[in-house]
C-alpha atoms as a PDB file:
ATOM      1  CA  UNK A   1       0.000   0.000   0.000  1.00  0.00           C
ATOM      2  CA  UNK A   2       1.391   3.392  -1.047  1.00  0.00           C
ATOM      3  CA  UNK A   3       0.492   6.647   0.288  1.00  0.00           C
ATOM      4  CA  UNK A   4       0.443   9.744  -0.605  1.00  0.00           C
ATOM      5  CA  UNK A   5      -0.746  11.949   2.259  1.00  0.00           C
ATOM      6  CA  UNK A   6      -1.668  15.785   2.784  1.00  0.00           C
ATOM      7  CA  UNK A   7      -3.528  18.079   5.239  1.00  0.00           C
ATOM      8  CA  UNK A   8      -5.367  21.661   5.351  1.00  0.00           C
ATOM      9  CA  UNK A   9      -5.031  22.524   2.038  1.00  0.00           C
ATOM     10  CA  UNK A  10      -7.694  25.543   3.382  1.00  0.00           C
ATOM     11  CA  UNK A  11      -8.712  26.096  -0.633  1.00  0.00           C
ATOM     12  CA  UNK A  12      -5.128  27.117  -1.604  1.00  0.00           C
ATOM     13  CA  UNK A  13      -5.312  25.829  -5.898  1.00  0.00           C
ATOM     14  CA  UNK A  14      -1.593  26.683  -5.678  1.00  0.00           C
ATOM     15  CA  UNK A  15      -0.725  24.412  -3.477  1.00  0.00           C
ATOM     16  CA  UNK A  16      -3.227  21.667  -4.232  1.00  0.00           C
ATOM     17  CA  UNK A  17      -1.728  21.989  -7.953  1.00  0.00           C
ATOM     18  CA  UNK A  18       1.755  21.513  -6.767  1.00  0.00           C
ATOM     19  CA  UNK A  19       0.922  18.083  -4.423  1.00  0.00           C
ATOM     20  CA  UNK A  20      -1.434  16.497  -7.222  1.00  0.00           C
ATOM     21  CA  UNK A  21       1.101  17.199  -9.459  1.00  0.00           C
ATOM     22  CA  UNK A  22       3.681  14.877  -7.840  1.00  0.00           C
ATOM     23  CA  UNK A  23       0.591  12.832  -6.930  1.00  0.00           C
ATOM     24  CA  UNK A  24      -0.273  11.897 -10.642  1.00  0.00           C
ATOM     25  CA  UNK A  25       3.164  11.613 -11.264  1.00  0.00           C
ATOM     26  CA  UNK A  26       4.025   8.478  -9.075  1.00  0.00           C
ATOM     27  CA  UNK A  27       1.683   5.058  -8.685  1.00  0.00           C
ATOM     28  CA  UNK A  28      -0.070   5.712  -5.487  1.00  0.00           C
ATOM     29  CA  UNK A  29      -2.788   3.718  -4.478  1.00  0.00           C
ATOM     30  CA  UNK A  30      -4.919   6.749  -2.885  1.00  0.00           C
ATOM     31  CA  UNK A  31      -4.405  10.395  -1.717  1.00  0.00           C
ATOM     32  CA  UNK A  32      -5.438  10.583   2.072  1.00  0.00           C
ATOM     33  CA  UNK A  33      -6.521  14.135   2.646  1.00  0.00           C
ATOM     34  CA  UNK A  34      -6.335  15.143   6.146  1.00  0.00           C
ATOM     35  CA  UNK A  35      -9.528  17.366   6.556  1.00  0.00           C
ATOM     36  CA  UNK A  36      -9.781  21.353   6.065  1.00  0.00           C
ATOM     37  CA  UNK A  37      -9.931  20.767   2.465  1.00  0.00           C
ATOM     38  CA  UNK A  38     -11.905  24.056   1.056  1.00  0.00           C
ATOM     39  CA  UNK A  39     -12.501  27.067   3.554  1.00  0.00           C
ATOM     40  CA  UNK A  40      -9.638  28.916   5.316  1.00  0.00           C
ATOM     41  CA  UNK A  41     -11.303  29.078   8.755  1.00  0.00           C
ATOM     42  CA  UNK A  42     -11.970  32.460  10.625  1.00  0.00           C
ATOM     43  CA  UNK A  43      -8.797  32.175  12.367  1.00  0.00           C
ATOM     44  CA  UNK A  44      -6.410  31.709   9.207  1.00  0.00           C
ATOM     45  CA  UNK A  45      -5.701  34.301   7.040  1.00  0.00           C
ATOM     46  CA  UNK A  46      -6.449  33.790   3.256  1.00  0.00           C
ATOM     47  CA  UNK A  47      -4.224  31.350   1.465  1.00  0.00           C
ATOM     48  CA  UNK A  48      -1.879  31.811  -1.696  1.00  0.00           C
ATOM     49  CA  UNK A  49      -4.322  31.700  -4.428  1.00  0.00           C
ATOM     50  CA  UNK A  50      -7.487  30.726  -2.339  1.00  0.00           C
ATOM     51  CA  UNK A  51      -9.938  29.221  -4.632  1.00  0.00           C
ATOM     52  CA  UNK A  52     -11.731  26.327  -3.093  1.00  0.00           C
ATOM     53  CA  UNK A  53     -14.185  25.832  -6.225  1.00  0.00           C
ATOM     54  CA  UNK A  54     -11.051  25.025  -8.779  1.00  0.00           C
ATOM     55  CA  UNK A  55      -9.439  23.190  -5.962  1.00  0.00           C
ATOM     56  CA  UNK A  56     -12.697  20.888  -5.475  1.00  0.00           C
ATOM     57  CA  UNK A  57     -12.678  20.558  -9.524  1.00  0.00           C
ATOM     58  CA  UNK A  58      -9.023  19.107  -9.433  1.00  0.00           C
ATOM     59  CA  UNK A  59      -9.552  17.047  -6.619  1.00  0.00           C
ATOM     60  CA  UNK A  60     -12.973  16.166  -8.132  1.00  0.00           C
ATOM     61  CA  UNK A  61     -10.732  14.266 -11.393  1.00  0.00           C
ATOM     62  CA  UNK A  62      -9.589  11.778  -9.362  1.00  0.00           C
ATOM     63  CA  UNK A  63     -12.247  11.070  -6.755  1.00  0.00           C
ATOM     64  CA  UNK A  64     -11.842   7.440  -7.204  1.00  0.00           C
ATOM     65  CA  UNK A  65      -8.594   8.082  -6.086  1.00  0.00           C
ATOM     66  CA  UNK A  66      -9.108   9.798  -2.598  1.00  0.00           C
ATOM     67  CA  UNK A  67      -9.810   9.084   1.014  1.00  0.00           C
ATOM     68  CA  UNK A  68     -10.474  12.631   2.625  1.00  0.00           C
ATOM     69  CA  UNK A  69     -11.191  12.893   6.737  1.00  0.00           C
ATOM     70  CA  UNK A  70     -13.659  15.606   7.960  1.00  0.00           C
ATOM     71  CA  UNK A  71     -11.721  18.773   8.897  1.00  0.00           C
ATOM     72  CA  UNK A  72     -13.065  21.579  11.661  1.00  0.00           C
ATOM     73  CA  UNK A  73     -13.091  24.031   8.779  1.00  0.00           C
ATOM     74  CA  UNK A  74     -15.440  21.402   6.676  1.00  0.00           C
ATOM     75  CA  UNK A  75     -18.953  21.827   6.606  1.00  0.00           C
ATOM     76  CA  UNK A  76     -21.977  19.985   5.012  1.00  0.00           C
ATOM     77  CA  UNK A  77     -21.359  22.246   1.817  1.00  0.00           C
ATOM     78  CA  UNK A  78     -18.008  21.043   1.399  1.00  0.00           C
ATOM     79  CA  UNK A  79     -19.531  17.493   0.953  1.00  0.00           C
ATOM     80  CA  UNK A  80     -21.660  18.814  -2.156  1.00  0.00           C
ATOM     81  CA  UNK A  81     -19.193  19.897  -4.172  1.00  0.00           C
ATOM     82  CA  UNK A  82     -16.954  17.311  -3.385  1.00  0.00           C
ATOM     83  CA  UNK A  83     -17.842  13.966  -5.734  1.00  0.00           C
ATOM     84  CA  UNK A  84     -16.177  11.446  -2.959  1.00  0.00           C
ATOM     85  CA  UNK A  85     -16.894  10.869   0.520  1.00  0.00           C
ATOM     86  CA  UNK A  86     -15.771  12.967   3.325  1.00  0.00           C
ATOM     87  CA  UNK A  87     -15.952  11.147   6.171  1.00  0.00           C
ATOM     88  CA  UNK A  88     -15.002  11.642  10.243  1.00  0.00           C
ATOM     89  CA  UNK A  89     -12.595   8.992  10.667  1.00  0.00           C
ATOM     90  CA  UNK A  90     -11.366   5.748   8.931  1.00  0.00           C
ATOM     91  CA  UNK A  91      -8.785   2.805   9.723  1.00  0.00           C
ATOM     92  CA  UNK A  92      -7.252   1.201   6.984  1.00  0.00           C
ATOM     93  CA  UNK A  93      -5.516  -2.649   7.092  1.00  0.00           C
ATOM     94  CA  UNK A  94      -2.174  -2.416   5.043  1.00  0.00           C
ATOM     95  CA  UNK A  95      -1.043  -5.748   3.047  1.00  0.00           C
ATOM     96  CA  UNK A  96       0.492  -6.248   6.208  1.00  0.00           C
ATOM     97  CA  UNK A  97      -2.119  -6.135   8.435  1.00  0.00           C
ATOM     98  CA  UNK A  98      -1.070  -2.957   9.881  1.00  0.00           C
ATOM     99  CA  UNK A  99      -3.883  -0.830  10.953  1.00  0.00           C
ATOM    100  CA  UNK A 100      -3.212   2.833  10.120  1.00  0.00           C
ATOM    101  CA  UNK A 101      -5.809   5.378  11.985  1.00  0.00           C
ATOM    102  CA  UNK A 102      -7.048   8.634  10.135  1.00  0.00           C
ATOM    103  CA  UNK A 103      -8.420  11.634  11.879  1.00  0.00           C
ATOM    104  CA  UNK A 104      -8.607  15.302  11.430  1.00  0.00           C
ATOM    105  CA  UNK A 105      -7.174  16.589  14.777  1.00  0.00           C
ATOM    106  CA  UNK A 106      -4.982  15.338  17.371  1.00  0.00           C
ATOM    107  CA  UNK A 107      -7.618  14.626  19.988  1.00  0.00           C
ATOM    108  CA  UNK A 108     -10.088  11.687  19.222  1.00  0.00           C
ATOM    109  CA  UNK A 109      -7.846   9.205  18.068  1.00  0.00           C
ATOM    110  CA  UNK A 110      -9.174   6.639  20.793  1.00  0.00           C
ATOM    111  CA  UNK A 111     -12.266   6.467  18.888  1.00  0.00           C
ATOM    112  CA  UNK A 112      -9.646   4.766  16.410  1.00  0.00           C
ATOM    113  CA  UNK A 113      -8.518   2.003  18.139  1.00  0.00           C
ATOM    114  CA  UNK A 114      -5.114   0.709  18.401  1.00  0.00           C
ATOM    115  CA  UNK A 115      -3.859   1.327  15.305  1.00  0.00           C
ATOM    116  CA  UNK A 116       0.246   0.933  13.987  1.00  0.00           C
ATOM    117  CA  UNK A 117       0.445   4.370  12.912  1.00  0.00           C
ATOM    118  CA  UNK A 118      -2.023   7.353  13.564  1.00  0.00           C
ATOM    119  CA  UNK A 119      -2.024  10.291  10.207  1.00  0.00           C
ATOM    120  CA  UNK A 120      -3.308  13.617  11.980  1.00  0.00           C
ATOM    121  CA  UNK A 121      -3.817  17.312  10.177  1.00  0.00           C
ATOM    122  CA  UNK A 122      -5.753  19.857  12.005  1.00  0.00           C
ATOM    123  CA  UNK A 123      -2.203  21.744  13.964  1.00  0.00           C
ATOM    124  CA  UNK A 124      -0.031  22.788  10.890  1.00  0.00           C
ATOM    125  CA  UNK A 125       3.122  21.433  12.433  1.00  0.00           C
ATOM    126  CA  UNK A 126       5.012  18.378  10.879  1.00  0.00           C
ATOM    127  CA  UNK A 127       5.085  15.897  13.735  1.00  0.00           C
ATOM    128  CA  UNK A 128       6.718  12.121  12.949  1.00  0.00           C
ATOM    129  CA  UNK A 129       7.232  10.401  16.670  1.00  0.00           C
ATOM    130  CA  UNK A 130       6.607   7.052  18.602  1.00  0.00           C
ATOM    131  CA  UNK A 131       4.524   6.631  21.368  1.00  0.00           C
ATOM    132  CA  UNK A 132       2.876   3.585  23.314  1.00  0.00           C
ATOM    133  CA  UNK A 133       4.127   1.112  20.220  1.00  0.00           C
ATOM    134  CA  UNK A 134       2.241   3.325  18.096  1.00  0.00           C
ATOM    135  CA  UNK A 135       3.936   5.906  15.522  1.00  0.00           C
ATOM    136  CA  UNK A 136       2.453   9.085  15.101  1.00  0.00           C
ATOM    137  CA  UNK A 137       2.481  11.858  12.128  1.00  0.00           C
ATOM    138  CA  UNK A 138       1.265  14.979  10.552  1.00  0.00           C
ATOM    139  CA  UNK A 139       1.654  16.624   7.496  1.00  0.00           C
ATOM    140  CA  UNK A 140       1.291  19.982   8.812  1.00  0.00           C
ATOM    141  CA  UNK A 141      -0.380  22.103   6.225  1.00  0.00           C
ATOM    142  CA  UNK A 142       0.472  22.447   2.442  1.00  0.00           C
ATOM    143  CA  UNK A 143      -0.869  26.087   2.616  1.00  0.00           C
ATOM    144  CA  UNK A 144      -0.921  27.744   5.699  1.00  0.00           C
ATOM    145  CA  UNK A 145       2.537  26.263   8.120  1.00  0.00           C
ATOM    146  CA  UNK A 146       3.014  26.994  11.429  1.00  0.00           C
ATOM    147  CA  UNK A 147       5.700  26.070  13.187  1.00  0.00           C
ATOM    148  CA  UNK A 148       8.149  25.313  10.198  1.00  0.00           C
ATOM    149  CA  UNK A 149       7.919  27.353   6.909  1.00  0.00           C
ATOM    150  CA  UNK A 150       8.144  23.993   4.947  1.00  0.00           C
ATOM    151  CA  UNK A 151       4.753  22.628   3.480  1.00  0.00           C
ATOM    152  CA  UNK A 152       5.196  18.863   3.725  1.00  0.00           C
ATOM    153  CA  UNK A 153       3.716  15.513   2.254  1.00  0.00           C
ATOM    154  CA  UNK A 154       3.804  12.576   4.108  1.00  0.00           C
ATOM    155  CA  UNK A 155       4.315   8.920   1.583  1.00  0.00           C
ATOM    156  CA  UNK A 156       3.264   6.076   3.160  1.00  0.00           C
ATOM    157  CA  UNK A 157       5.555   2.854   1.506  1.00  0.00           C
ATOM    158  CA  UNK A 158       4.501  -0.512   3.195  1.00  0.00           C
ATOM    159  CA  UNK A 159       5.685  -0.655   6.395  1.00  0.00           C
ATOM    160  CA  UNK A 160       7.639   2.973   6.246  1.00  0.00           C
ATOM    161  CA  UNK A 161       6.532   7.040   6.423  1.00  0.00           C
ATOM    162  CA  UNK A 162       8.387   9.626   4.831  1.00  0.00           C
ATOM    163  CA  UNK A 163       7.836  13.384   5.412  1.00  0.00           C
ATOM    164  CA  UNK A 164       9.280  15.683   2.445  1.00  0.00           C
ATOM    165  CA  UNK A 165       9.069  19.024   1.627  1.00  0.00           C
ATOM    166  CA  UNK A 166       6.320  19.865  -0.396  1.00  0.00           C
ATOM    167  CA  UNK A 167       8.443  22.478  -2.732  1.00  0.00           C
ATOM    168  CA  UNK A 168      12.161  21.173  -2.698  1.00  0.00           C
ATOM    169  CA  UNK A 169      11.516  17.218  -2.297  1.00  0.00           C
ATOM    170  CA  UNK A 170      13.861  17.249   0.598  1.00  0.00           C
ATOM    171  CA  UNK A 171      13.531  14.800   3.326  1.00  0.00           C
ATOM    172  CA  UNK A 172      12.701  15.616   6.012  1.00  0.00           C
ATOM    173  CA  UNK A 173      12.080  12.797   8.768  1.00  0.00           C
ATOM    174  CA  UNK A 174      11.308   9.268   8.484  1.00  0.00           C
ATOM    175  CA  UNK A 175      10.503   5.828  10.181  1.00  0.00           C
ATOM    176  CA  UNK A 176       8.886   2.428  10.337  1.00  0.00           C
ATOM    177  CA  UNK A 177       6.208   1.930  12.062  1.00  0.00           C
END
């Protein structure tokens, strides 16, 4: 199974362009969006190029392609223009029988279960660490970063996660999980 995993776009068609770009250029099996796909939320300022109707028609070309997680900046709207589900959480089973957890924010991952590896969005900081047997990571945002200024990607490869940057490739962390 190979990921290729992003978070809070927040309607940015610059950025969106630039990750489905290396998206369609590799053989993923899906693109995991981690919520906070469209609107830029009342506490974040306007994105680079915010234009969440050309950034739902890109992602909306390869909706059989996509599992997207609720974000707090999604609403029931978000789900009409969108032509795949959005949904509030979802564990997947590698080929390995690894269970990898997928939720928006950092709280609620209970409700996963124990999973192998837990992907988060929701903070805009790039997080890869280990915890109670469990690895956990987040993108951070590909349009609005906090705590770094890098945008990152996360590629999930079997039984390995890589964080790069989302403009220079670079690597940036990494580990099995």
């Amino acid at each position: 199974m190979k990921l290729f995993v992003i978070s809070d776009i927040h309607g940015s068609v610059k950025y969106a362009s630039i990750a489905l770009e290396k998206f369609n250029k590799a053989h993923y099996d899906n693109l995991v969006i981690l919520g906070d796909l469209y609107y830029h939320g009342p506490r974040n300022p306007l994105p680079e190029e915010y234009n969440p109707k050309e950034v739902s028609i890109k992602l909306n070309a390869i909706k059989d392609q996509i599992i997207a997680i609720n974000g707090n900046c999604d609403a029931e709207v978000d789900q009409m223009i969108s032509e795949f589900p959005i949904e509030k959480k979802r564990v997947l089973i590698t080929p390995s029988n690894k269970k990898i957890g997928l939720i928006h924010g950092h709280h609620g991952v209970d409700e996963l279960g124990k999973c192998d590896l837990y992907l988060t969005g929701h903070t805009h900081i790039s997080v890869l660490e280990q915890k109670d047997g469990s690895v956990f990571a987040n993108p951070g945002s590909i349009s609005l970063p906090k705590a770094e200024k890098s945008r990152n990607y996360i590629i999930v490869n079997n039984d390995e996660i890589f964080i790069y940057d989302l403009l220079t490739d670079e690597l940036i962390n990494r580990a099995k999980y």
